[in-house]
C-alpha atoms as a PDB file:
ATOM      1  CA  UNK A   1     -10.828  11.000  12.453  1.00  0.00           C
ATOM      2  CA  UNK A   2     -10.615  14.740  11.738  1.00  0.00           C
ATOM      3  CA  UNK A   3     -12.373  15.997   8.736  1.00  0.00           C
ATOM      4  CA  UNK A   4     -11.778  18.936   7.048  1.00  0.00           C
ATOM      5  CA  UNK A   5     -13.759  20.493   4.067  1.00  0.00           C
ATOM      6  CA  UNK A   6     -12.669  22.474   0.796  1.00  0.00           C
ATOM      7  CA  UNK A   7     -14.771  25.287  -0.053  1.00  0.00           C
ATOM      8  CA  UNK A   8     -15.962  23.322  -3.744  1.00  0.00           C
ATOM      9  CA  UNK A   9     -17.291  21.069  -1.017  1.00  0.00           C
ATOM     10  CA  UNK A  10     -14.751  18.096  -1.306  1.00  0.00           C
ATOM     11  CA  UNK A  11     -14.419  16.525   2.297  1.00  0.00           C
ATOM     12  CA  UNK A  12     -11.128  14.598   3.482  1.00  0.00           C
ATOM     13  CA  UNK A  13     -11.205  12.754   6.658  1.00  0.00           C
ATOM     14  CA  UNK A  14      -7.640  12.372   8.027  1.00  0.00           C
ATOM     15  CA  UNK A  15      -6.199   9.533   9.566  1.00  0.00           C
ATOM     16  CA  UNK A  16      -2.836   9.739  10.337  1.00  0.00           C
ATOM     17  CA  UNK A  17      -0.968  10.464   6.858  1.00  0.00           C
ATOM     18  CA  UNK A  18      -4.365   9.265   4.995  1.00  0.00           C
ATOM     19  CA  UNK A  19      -7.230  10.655   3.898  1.00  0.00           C
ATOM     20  CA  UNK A  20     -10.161   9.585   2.496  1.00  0.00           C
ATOM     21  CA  UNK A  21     -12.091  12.006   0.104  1.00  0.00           C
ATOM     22  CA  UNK A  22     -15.106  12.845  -1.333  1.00  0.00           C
ATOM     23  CA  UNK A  23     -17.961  15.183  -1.733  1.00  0.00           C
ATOM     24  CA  UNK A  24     -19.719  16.381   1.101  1.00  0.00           C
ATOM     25  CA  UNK A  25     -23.250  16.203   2.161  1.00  0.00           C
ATOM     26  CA  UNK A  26     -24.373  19.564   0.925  1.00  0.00           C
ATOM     27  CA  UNK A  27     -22.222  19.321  -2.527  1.00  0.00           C
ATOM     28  CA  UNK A  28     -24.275  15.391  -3.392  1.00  0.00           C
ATOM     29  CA  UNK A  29     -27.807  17.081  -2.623  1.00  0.00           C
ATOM     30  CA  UNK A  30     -27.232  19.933  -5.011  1.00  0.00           C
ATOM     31  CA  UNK A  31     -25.946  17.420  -8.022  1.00  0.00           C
ATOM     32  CA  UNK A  32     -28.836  15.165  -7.578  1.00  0.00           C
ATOM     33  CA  UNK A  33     -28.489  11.550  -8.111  1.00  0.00           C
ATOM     34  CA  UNK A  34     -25.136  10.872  -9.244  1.00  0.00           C
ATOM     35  CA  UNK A  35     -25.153   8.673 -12.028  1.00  0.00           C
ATOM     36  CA  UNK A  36     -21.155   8.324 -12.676  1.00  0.00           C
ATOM     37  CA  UNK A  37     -17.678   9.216 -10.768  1.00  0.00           C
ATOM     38  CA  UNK A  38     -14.654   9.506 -12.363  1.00  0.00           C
ATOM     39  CA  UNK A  39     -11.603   8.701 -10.543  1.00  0.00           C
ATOM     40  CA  UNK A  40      -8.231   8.138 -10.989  1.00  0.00           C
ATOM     41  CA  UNK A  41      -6.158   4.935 -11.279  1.00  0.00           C
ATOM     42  CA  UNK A  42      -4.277   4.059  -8.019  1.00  0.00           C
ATOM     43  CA  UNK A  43      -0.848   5.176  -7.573  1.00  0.00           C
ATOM     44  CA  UNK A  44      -1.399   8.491  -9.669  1.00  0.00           C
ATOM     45  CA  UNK A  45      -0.349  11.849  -7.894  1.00  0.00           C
ATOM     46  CA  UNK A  46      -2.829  14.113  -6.808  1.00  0.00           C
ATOM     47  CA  UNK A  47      -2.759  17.990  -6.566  1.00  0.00           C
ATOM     48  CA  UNK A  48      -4.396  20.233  -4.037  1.00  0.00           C
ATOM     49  CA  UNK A  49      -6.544  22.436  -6.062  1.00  0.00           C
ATOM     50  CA  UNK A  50      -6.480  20.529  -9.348  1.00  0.00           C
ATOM     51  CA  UNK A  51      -8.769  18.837 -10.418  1.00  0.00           C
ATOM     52  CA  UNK A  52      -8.391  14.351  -9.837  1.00  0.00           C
ATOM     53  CA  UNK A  53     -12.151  13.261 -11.415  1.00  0.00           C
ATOM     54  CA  UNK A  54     -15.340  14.068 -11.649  1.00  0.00           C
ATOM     55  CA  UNK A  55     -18.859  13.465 -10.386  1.00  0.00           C
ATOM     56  CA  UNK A  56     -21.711  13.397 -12.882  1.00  0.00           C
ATOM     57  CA  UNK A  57     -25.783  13.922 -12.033  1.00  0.00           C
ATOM     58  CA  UNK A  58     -28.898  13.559 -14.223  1.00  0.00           C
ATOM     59  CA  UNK A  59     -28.401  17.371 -13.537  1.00  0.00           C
ATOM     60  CA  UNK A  60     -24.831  18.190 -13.838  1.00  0.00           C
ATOM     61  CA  UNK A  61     -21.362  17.147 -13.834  1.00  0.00           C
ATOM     62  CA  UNK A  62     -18.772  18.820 -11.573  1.00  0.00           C
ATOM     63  CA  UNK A  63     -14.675  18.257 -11.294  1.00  0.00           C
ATOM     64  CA  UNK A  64     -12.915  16.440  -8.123  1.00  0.00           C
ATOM     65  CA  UNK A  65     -10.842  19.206  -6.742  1.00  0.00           C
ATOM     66  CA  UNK A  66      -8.295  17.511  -4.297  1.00  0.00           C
ATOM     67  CA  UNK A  67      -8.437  19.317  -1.186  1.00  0.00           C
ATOM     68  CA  UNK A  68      -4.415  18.426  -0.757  1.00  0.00           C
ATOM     69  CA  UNK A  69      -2.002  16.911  -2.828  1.00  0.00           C
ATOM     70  CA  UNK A  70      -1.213  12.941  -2.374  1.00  0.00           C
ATOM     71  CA  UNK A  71      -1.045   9.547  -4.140  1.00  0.00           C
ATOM     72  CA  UNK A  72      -3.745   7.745  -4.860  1.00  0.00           C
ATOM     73  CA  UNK A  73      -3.617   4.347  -2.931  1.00  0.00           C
ATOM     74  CA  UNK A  74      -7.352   3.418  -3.371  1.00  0.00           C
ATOM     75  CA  UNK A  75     -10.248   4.528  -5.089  1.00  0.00           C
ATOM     76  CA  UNK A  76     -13.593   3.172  -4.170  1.00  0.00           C
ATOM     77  CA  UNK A  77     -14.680   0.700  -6.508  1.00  0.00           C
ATOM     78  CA  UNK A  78     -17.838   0.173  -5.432  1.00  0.00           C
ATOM     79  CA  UNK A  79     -18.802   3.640  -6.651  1.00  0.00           C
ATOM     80  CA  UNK A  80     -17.679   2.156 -10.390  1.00  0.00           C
ATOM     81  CA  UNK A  81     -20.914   0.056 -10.315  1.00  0.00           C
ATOM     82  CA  UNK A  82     -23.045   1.438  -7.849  1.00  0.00           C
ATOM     83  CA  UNK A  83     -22.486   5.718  -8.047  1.00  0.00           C
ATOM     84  CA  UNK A  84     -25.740   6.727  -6.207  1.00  0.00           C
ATOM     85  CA  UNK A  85     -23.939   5.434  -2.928  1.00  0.00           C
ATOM     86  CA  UNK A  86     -22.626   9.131  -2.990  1.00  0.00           C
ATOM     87  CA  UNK A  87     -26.432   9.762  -2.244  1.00  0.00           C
ATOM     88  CA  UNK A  88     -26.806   7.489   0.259  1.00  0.00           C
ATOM     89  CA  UNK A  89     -24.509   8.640   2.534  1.00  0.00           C
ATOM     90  CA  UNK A  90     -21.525  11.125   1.008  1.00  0.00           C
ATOM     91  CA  UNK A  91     -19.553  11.075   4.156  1.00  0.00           C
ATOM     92  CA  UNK A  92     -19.003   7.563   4.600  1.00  0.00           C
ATOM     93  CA  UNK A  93     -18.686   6.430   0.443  1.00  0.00           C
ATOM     94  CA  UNK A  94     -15.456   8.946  -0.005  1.00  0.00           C
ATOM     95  CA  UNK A  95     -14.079   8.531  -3.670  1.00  0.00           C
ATOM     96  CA  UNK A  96     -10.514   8.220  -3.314  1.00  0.00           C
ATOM     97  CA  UNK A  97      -8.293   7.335  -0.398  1.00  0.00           C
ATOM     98  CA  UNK A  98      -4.370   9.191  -0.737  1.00  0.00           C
ATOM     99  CA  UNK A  99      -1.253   9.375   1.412  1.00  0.00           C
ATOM    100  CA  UNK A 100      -0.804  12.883   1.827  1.00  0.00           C
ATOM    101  CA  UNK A 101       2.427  14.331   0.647  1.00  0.00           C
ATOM    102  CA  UNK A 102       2.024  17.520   2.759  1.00  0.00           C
ATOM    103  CA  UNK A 103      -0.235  17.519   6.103  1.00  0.00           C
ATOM    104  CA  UNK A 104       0.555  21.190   6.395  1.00  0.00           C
ATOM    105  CA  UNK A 105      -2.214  21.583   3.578  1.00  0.00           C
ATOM    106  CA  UNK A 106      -4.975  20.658   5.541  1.00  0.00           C
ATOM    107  CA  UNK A 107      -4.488  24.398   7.445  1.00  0.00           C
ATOM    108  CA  UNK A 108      -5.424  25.861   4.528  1.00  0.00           C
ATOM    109  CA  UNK A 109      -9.207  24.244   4.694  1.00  0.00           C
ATOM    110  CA  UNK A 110     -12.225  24.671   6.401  1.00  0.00           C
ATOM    111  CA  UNK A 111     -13.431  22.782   9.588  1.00  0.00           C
ATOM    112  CA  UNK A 112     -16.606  21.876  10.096  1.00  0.00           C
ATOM    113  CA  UNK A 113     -18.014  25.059  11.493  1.00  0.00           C
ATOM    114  CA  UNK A 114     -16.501  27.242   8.522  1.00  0.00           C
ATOM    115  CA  UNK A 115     -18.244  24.661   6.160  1.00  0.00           C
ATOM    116  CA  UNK A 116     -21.362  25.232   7.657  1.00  0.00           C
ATOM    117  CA  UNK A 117     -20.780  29.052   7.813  1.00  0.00           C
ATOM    118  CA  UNK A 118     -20.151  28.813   3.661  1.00  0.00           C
ATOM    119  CA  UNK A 119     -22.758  26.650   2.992  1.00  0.00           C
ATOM    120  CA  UNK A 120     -25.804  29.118   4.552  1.00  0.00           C
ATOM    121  CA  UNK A 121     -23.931  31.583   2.645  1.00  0.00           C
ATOM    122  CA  UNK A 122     -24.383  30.060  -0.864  1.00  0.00           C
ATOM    123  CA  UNK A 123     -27.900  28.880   0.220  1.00  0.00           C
ATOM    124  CA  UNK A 124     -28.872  32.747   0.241  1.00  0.00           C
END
């Protein structure tokens, strides 16, 4: 599975037409333990850039921004009772899973190397 990274540090890994988002590994550290996600119901449309949820910390809350646009066709519902699985391991509990509606998005994002490059860039 490819993954490829927005630069408000939502991930999506790509498989075939799907991909599974969620926050990366550098975006769950800065919120903290998450104490809440917000997602949205299965079969709604997502838009690449707008906002689809939100993540909420003892520190902060932050919006979902979909990294491409898709459908909804599963949300992780074991983040509805158990959030701080985001802290556990961000990479593998994505939020939302989505058939993409336009693959050519994804060449608008970030591989893995860029991420990095953006991330030591904020960190300064």
């Amino acid at each position: 599975m490819k993954i490829y990274y927005s630069p408000s540090h939502e991930y999506i890994k790509v498989d075939g037409n799907i991909g599974y988002i969620g926050i990366s590994d550098y975006a769950q550290h800065a919120l903290g333990n998450v104490v809440y996600v917000d997602m949205p119901e299965v079969g709604d449309d997502i838009e690449a850039g707008e906002d689809f949820g939100a993540i909420e910390s003892v520190k902060a809350a932050s919006d979902l921004i979909a990294p491409v646009s898709g459908a909804v066709v599963e949300i992780n519902e074991h983040l509805i009772d158990n959030p701080r699985l985001v802290n556990e391991n961000a990479m593998e509990n994505w939020i939302i899973k989505i058939e993409m509606t336009d693959p050519s998005q994804l060449e608008e994002l970030l591989d893995e190397e860029a991420y990095k490059e953006l991330c030591e860039k904020e960190k300064h």
